[in-house]
C-alpha atoms as a PDB file:
ATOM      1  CA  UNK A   1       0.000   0.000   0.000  1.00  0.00           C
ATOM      2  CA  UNK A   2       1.449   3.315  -1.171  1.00  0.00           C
ATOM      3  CA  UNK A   3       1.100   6.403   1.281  1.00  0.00           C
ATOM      4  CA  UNK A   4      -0.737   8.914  -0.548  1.00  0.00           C
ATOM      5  CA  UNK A   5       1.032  12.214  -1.857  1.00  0.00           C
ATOM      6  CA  UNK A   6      -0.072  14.267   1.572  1.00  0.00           C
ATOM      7  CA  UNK A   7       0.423  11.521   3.391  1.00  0.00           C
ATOM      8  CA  UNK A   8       4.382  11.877   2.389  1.00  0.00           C
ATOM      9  CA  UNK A   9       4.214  15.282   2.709  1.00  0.00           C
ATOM     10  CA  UNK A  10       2.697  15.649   6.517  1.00  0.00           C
ATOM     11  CA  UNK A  11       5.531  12.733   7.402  1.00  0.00           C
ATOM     12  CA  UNK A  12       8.442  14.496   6.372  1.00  0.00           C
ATOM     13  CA  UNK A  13       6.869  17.746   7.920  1.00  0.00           C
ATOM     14  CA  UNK A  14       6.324  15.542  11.148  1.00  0.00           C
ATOM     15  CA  UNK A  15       9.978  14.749  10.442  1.00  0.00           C
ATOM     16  CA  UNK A  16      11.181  18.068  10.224  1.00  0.00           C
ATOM     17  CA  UNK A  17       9.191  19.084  12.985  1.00  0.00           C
ATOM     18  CA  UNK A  18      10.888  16.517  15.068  1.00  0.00           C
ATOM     19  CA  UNK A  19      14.285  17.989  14.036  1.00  0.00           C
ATOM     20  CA  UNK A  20      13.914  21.797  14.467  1.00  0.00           C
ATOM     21  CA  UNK A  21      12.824  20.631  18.196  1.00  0.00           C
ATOM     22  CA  UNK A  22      15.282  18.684  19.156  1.00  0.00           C
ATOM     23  CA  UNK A  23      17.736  21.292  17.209  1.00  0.00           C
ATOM     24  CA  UNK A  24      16.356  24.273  19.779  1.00  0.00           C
ATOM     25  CA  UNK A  25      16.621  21.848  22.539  1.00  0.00           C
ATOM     26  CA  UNK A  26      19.911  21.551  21.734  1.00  0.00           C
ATOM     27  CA  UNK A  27      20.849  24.919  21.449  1.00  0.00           C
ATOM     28  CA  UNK A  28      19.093  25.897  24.496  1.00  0.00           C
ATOM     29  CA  UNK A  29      21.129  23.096  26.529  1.00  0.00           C
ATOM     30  CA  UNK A  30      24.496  24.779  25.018  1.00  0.00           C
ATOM     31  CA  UNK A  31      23.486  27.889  25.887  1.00  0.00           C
ATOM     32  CA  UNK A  32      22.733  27.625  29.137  1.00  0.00           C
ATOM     33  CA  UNK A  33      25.882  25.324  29.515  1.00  0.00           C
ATOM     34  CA  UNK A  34      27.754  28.607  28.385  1.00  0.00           C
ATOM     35  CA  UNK A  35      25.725  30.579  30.524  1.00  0.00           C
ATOM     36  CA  UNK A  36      26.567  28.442  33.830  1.00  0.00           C
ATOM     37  CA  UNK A  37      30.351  28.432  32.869  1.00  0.00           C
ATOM     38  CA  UNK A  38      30.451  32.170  32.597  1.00  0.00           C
ATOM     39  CA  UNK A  39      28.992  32.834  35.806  1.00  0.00           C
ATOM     40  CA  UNK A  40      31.065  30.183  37.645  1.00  0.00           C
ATOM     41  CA  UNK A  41      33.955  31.681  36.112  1.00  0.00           C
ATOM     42  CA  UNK A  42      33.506  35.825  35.426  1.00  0.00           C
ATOM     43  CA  UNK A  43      32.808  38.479  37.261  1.00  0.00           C
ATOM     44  CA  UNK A  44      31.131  41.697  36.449  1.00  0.00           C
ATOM     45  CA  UNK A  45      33.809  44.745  36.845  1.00  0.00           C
ATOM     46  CA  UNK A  46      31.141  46.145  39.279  1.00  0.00           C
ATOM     47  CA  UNK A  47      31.821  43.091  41.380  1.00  0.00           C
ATOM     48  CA  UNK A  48      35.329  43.805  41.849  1.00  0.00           C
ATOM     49  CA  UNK A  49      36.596  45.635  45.323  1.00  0.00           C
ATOM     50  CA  UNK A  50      38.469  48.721  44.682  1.00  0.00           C
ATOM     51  CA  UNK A  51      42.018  46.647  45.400  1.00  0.00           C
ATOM     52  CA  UNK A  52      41.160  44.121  42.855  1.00  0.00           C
ATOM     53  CA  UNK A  53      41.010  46.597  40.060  1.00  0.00           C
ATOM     54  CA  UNK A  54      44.005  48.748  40.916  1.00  0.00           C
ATOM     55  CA  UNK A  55      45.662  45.414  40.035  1.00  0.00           C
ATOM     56  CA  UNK A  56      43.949  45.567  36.745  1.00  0.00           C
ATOM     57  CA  UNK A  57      45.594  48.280  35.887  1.00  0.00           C
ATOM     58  CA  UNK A  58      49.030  49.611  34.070  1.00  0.00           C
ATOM     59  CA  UNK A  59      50.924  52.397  33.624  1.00  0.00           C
ATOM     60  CA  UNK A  60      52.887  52.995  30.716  1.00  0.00           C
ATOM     61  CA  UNK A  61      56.965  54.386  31.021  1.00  0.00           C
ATOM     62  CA  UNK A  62      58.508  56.266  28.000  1.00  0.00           C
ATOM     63  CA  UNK A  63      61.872  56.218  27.728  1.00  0.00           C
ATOM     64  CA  UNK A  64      62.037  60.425  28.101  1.00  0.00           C
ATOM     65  CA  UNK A  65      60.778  59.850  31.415  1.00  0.00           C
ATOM     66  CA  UNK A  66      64.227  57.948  32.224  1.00  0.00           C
ATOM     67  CA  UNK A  67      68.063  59.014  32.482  1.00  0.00           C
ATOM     68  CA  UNK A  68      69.557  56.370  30.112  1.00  0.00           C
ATOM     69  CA  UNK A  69      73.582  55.759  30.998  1.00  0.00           C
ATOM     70  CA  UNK A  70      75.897  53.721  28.695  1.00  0.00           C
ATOM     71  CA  UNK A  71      78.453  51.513  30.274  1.00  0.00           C
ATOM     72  CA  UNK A  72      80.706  49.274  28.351  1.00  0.00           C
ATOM     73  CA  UNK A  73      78.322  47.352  26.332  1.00  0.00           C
ATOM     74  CA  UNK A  74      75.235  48.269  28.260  1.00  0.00           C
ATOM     75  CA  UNK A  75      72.140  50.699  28.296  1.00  0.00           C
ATOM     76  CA  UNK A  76      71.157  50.708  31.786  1.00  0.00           C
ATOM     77  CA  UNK A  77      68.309  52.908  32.350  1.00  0.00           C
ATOM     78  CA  UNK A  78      67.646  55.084  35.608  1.00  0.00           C
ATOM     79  CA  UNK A  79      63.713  55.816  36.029  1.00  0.00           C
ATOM     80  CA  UNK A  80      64.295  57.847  39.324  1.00  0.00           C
ATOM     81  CA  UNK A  81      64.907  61.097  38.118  1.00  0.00           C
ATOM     82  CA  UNK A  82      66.856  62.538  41.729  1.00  0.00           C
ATOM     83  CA  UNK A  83      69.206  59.609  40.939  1.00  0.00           C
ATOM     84  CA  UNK A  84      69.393  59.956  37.667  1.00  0.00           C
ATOM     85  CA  UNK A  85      70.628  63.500  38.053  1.00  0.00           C
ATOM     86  CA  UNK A  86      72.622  62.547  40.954  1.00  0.00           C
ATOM     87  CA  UNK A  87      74.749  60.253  39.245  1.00  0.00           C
ATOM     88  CA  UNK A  88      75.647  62.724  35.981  1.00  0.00           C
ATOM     89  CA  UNK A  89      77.822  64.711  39.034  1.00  0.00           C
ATOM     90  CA  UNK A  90      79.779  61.559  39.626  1.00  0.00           C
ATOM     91  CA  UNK A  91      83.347  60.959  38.171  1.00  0.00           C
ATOM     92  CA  UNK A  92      82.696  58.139  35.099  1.00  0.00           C
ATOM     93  CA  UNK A  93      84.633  55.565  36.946  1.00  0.00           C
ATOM     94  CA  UNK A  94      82.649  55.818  40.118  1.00  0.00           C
ATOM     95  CA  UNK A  95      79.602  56.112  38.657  1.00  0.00           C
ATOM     96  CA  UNK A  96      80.048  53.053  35.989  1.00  0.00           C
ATOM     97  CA  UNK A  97      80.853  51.005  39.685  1.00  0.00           C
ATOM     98  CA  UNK A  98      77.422  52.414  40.780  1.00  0.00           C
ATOM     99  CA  UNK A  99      75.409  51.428  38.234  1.00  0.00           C
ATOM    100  CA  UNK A 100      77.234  48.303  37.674  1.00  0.00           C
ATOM    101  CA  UNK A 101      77.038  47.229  40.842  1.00  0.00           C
ATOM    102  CA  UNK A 102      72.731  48.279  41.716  1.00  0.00           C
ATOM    103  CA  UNK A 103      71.595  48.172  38.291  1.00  0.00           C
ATOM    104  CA  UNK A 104      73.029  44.965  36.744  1.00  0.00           C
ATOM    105  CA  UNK A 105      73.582  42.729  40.108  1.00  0.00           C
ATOM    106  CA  UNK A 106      76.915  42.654  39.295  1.00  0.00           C
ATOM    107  CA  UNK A 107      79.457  41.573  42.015  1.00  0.00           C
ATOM    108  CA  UNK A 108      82.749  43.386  43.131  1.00  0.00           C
ATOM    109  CA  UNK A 109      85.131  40.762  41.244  1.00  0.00           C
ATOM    110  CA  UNK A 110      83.032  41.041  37.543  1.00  0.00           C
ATOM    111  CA  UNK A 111      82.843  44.643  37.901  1.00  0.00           C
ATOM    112  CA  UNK A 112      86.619  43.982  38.346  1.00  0.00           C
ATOM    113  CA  UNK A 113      87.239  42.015  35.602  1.00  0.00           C
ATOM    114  CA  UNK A 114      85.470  44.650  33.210  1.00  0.00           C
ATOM    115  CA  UNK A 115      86.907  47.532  34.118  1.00  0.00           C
ATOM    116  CA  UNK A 116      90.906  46.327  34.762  1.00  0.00           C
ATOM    117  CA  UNK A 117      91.054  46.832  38.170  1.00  0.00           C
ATOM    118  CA  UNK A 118      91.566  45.279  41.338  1.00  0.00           C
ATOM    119  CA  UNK A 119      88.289  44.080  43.775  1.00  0.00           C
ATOM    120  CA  UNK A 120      89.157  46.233  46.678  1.00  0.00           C
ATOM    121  CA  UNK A 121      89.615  49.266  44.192  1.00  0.00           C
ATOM    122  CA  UNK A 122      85.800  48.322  43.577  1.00  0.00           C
ATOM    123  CA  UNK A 123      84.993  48.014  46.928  1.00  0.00           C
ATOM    124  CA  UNK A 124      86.500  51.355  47.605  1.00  0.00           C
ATOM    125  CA  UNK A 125      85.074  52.638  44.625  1.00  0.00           C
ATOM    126  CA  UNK A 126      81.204  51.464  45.394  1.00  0.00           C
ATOM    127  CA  UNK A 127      81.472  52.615  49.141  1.00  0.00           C
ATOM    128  CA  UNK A 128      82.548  56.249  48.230  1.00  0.00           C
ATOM    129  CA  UNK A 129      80.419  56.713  45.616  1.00  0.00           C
ATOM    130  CA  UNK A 130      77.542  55.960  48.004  1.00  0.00           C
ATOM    131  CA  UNK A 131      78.619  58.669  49.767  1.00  0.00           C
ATOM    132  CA  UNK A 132      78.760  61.260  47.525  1.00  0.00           C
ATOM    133  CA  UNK A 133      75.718  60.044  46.029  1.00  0.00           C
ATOM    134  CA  UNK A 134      73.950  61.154  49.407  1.00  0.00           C
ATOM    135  CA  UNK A 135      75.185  64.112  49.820  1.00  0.00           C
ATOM    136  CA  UNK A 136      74.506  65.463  45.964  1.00  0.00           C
ATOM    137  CA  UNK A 137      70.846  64.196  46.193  1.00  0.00           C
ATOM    138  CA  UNK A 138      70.763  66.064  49.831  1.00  0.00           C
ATOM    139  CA  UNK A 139      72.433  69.009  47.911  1.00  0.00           C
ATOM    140  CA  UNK A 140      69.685  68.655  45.126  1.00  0.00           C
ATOM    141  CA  UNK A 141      66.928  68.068  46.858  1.00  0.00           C
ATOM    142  CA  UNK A 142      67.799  71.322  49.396  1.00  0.00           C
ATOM    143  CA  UNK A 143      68.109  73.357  45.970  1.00  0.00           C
ATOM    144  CA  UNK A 144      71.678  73.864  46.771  1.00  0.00           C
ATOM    145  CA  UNK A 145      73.328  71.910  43.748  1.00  0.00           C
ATOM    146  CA  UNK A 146      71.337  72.388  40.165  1.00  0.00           C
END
């Protein structure tokens, strides 16, 4: 017995119908999968305490805003600008120890080695440059050196 013309046509719409549903079922079980996941795992900005976004944030440093010193082979960059200015009023040996020494974690005996000299003479070198430093960033700071 053949199914009649309609009777083909209201099965495959039956069919179809069948499909779109479970299709939106489907969809609406990914979706609110999705949903579930986001709200397990993010949080509205609003939601954040005032500590948790000042970690969110970032500031950006330009290289003007920096005293930039070349030693030997290296740029080393100074973003405090009382040190910065500090260390221009040091004698080039003294101040290559210095930044050497605070700015590259360098020890006495490489600093040594690089610059030809003994590691007491570095020592000595480090110690009095300290110094001075302290009293030209007093100096600037007071207005008495420019």
């Amino acid at each position: 017995m053949e199914q009649s013309s309609f009777g083909k046509q209201l099965k495959i719409r039956k069919q179809f119908d069948s499909f779109c549903k479970t299709l939106l079922k489907n969809e609406m079980i990914d979706y609110e999968r999705a949903r579930s996941y986001r709200r397990k795992h993010e949080v509205s900005f609003s939601e954040l305490t005032q500590e948790e976004l000042s970690r969110l944030n970032t500031v950006d440093e330009y290289i003007t805003e920096a005293e930039v010193f070349r030693v030997f082979d290296y740029d080393i960059e100074v973003k405090d600008e009382l040190i910065g200015e500090a260390l221009k009023y040091l004698p080039e040996k003294k101040r290559n120890v210095i930044l050497l020494s605070f700015f590259l974690d360098m020890t006495d005996t490489e600093i040594a080695k690089h610059m030809n000299l003994v590691r007491s003479t570095i020592h000595h070198h480090r110690v009095s440059s300290l110094q001075a430093l302290k009293r030209i960033m007093e100096g600037i700071r007071n207005g008495e050196i420019k």
